[in-house]
Protein backbone atom coordinates (compact mmCIF):
# COMPACT_ATOMS: atom_id res chain seq x y z
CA UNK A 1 25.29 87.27 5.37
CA UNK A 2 24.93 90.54 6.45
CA UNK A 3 23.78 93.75 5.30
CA UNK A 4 24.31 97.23 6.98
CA UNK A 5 22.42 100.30 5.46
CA UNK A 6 22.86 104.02 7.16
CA UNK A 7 20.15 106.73 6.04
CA UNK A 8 20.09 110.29 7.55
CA UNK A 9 16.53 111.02 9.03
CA UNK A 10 16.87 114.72 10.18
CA UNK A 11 19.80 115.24 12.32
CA UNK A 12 20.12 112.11 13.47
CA UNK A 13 21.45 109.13 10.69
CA UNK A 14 19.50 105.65 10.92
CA UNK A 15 20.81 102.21 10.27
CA UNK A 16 19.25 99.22 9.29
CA UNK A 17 21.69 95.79 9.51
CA UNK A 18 19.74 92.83 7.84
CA UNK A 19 21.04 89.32 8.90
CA UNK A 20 20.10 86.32 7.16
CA UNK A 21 20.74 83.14 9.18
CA UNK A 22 21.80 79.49 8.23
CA UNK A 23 17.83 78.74 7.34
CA UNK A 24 17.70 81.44 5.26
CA UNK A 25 15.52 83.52 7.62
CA UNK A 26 16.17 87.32 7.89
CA UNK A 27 16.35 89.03 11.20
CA UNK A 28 17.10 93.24 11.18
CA UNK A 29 17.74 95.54 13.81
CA UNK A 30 17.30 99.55 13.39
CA UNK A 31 19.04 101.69 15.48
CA UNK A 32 19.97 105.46 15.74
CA UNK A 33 22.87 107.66 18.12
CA UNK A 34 23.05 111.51 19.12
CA UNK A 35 23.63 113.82 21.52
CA UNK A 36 21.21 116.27 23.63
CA UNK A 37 22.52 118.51 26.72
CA UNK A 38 25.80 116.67 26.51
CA UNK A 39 24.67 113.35 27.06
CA UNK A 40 25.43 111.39 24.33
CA UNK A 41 22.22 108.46 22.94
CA UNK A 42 25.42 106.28 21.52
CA UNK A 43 23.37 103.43 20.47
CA UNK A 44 19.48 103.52 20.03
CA UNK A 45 18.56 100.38 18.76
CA UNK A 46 15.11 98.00 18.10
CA UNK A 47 15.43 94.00 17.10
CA UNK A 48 12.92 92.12 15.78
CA UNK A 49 12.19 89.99 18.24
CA UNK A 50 10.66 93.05 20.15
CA UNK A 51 13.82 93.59 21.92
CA UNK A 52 15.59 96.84 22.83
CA UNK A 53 19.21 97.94 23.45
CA UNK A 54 19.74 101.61 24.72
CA UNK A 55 23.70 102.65 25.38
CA UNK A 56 24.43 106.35 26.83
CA UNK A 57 27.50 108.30 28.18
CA UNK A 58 28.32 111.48 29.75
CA UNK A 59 31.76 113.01 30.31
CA UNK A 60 30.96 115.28 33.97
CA UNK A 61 34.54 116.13 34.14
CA UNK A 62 37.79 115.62 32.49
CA UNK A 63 39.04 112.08 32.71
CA UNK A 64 35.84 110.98 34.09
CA UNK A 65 32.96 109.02 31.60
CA UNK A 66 29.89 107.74 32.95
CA UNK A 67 28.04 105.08 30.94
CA UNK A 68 25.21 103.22 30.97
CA UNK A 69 24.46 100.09 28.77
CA UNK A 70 20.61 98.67 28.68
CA UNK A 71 19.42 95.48 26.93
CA UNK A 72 19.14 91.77 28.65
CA UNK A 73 20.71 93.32 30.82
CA UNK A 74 21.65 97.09 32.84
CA UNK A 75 25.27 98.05 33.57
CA UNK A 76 26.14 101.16 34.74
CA UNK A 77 30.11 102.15 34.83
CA UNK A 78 32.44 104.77 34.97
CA UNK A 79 35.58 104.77 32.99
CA UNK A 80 38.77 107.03 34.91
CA UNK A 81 41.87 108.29 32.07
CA UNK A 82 44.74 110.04 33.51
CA UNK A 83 48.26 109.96 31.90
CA UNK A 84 48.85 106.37 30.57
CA UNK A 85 46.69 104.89 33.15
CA UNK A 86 43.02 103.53 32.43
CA UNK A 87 40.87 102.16 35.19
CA UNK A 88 37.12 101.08 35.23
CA UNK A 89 33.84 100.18 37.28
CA UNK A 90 30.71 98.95 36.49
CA UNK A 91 28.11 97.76 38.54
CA UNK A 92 25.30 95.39 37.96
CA UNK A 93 21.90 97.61 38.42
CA UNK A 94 19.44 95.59 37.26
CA UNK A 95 20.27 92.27 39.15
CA UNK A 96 22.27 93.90 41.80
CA UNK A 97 24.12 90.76 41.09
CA UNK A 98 27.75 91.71 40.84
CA UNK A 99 30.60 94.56 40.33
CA UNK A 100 33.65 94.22 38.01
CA UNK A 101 36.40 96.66 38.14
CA UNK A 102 39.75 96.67 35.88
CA UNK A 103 42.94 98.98 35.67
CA UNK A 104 45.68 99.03 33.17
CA UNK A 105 49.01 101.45 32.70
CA UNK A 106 51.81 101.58 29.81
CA UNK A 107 54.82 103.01 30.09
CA UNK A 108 57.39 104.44 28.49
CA UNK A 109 59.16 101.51 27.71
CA UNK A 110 56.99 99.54 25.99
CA UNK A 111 55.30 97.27 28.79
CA UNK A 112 51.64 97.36 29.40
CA UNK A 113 50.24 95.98 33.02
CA UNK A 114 46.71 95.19 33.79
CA UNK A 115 44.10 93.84 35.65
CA UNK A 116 40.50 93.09 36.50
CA UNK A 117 38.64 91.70 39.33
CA UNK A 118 34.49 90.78 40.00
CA UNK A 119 33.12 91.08 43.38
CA UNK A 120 29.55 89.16 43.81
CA UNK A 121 27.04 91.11 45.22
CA UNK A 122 24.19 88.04 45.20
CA UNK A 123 24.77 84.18 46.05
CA UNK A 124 27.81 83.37 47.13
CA UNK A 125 29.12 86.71 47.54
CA UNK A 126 32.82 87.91 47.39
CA UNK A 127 35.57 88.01 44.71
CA UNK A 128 34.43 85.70 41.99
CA UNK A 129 37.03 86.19 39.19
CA UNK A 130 39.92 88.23 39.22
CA UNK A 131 43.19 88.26 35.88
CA UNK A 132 46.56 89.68 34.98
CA UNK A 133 48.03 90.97 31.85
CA UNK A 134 51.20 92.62 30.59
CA UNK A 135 52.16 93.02 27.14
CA UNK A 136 55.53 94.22 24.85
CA UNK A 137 55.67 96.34 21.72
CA UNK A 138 58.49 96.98 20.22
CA UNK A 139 59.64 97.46 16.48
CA UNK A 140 57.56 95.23 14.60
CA UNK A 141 57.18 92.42 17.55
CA UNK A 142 54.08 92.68 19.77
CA UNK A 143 53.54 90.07 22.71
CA UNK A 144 51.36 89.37 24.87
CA UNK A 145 50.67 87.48 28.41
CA UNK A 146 46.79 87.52 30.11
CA UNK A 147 45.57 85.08 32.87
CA UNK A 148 42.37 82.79 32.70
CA UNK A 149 40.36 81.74 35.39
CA UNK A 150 42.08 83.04 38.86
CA UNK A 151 45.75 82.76 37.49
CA UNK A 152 45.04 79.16 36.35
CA UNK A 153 45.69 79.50 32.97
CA UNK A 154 47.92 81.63 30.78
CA UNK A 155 47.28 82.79 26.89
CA UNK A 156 50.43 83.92 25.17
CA UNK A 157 49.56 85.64 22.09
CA UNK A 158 52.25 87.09 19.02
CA UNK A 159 52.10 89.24 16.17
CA UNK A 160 54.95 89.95 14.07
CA UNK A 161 54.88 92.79 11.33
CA UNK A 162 57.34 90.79 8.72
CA UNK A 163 56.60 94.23 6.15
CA UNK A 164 53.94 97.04 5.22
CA UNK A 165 52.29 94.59 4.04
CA UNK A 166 52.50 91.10 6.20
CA UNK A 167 52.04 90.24 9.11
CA UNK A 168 51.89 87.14 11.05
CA UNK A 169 50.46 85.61 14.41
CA UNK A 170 49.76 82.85 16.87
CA UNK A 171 48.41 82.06 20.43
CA UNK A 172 49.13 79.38 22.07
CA UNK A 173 47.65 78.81 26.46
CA UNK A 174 49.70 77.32 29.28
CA UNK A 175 48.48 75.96 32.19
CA UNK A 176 50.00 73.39 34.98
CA UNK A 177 47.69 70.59 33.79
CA UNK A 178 49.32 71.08 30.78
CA UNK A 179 52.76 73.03 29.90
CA UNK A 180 51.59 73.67 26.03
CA UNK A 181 48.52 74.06 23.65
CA UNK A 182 49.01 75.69 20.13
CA UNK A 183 45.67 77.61 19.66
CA UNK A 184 46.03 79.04 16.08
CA UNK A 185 48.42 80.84 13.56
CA UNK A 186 47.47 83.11 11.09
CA UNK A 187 48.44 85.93 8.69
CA UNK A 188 47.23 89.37 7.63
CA UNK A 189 48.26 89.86 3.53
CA UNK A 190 47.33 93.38 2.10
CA UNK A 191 47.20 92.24 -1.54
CA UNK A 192 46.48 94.34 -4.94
CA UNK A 193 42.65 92.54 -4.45
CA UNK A 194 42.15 93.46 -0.88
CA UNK A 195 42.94 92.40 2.74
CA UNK A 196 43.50 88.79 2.85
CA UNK A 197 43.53 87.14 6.17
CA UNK A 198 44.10 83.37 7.16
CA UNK A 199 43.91 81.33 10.19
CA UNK A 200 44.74 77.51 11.11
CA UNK A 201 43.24 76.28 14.19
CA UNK A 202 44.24 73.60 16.41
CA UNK A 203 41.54 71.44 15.13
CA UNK A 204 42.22 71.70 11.91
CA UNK A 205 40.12 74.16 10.87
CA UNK A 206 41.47 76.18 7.95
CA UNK A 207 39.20 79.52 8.00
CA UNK A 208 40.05 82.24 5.47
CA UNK A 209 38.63 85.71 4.55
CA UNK A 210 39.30 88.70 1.81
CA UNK A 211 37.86 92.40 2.36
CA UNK A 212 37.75 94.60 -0.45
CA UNK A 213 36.17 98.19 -0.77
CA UNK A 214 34.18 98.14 -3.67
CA UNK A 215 32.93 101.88 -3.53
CA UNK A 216 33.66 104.80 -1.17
CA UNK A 217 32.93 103.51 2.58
CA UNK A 218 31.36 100.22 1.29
CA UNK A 219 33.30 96.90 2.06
CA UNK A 220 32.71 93.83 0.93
CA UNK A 221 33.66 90.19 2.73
CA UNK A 222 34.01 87.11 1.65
CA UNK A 223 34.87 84.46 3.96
CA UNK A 224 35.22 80.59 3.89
CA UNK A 225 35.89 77.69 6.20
CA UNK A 226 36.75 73.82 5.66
CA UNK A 227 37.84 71.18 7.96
CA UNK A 228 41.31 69.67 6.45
CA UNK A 229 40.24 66.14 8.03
CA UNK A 230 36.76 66.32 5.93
CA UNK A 231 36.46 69.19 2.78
CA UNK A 232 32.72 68.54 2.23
CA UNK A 233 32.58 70.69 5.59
CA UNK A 234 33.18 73.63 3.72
CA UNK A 235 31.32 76.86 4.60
CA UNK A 236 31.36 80.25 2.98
CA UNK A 237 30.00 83.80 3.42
CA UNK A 238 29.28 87.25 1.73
CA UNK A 239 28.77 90.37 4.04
CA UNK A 240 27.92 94.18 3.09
CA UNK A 241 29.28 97.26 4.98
CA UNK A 242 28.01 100.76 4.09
């Protein structure tokens, strides 16, 4: 369960998300954004294990974003927009351990092309991972094809918008070990209630959630999962948005 509270402390708003594990035991995190001289503090934020997290951007130019993303961890990127075409860098600055780049382009006629690529910098340098995508929209039929693991493996993923209101889905993954695996199918239901969505995994999970605004910009979730080779496995959950 999970609670999200947002208070405004001066001009800068505060939020407090409350997590309460499987034991019972609460963990929260507070956390703040704003901007100063342009740069903007996107995501200020203290955990209770003593932990920080510290996420900042600056736009130098048009097209052009620098970011930097601080936690475990210390990323530094830049993020390039021109026309329909999107392409990224980030390197590794705290480890020095590795940079990742990616590019993607739509066009006109409904295709989408991408790509990504990590180069290690520590170890056995050189390129360490590197993935394709492409995917089709058109009408109410949206497809798409990404790459796992060097080109080893494909994920072919569907949605189809039946009406305003349904919608349907599946993934499935393809690989030359083996020519088919059906991942899940699922459905998106806007009902009088709320959103209803449902999934069936391919091992037989049956997971299941509805989210309903109950007041102006609060949303409530309730969610629920069961095995259909053993119901006592069933699991639910209640979570708060404001």
């Amino acid at each position: 369960m999970t609670l999200k509270c947002k208070k405004a402390a001066g001009p800068v708003a505060v939020t407090l998300e409350t997590n309460r594990g499987s034991g019972g035991a609460l963990s929260s995190k507070v956390g703040t954004k704003f901007s100063y001289a342009g740069l903007s503090f996107d995501k200020v934020q203290l955990t209770a294990d003593g932990g920080q997290v510290l996420e900042t951007s600056l736009a130098p130019m048009s097209g052009v974003k620098l970011h930097f993303k601080g936690g475990k961890g210390a990323d530094l990127g830049v993020d390039y927009t021109k026309g329909n075409m999107l392409a990224t860098g980030v390197l590794d600055v705290k480890d020095m351990s590795k940079v990742s780049t990616s590019a993607c382009v739509g066009l006109n006629s409904g295709f989408t092309f991408g790509g990504d690529a990590t180069y290690a910098l520590s170890g056995k340098t050189g390129l360490s991972a590197y993935n394709l995508g492409c995917s089709y929209s058109k009408g109410k039929l949206f497809t798409s094809v990404t790459s796992a693991s060097k080109l080893s493996s494909f994920d072919v993923g569907m949605i189809y918008k039946v009406n305003a209101d349904l919608s349907l889905a599946s993934s499935t993954t393809h690989s030359a070990e083996k020519a088919f695996t059906f991942n899940a199918v699922g459905a998106t239901y806007k009902a009088p209630v709320g959103a209803l969505k449902a999934k069936v995994a391919t091992d037989g999970i049956v997971s299941a959630c509805l989210i309903k605004e109950i007041a102006p910009k609060v949303s409530l979730t309730a969610s629920g999962s069961v095995a259909t080779s053993d119901l006592s496995s069933f699991k639910y959950g209640l979570g708060i948005t404001m």
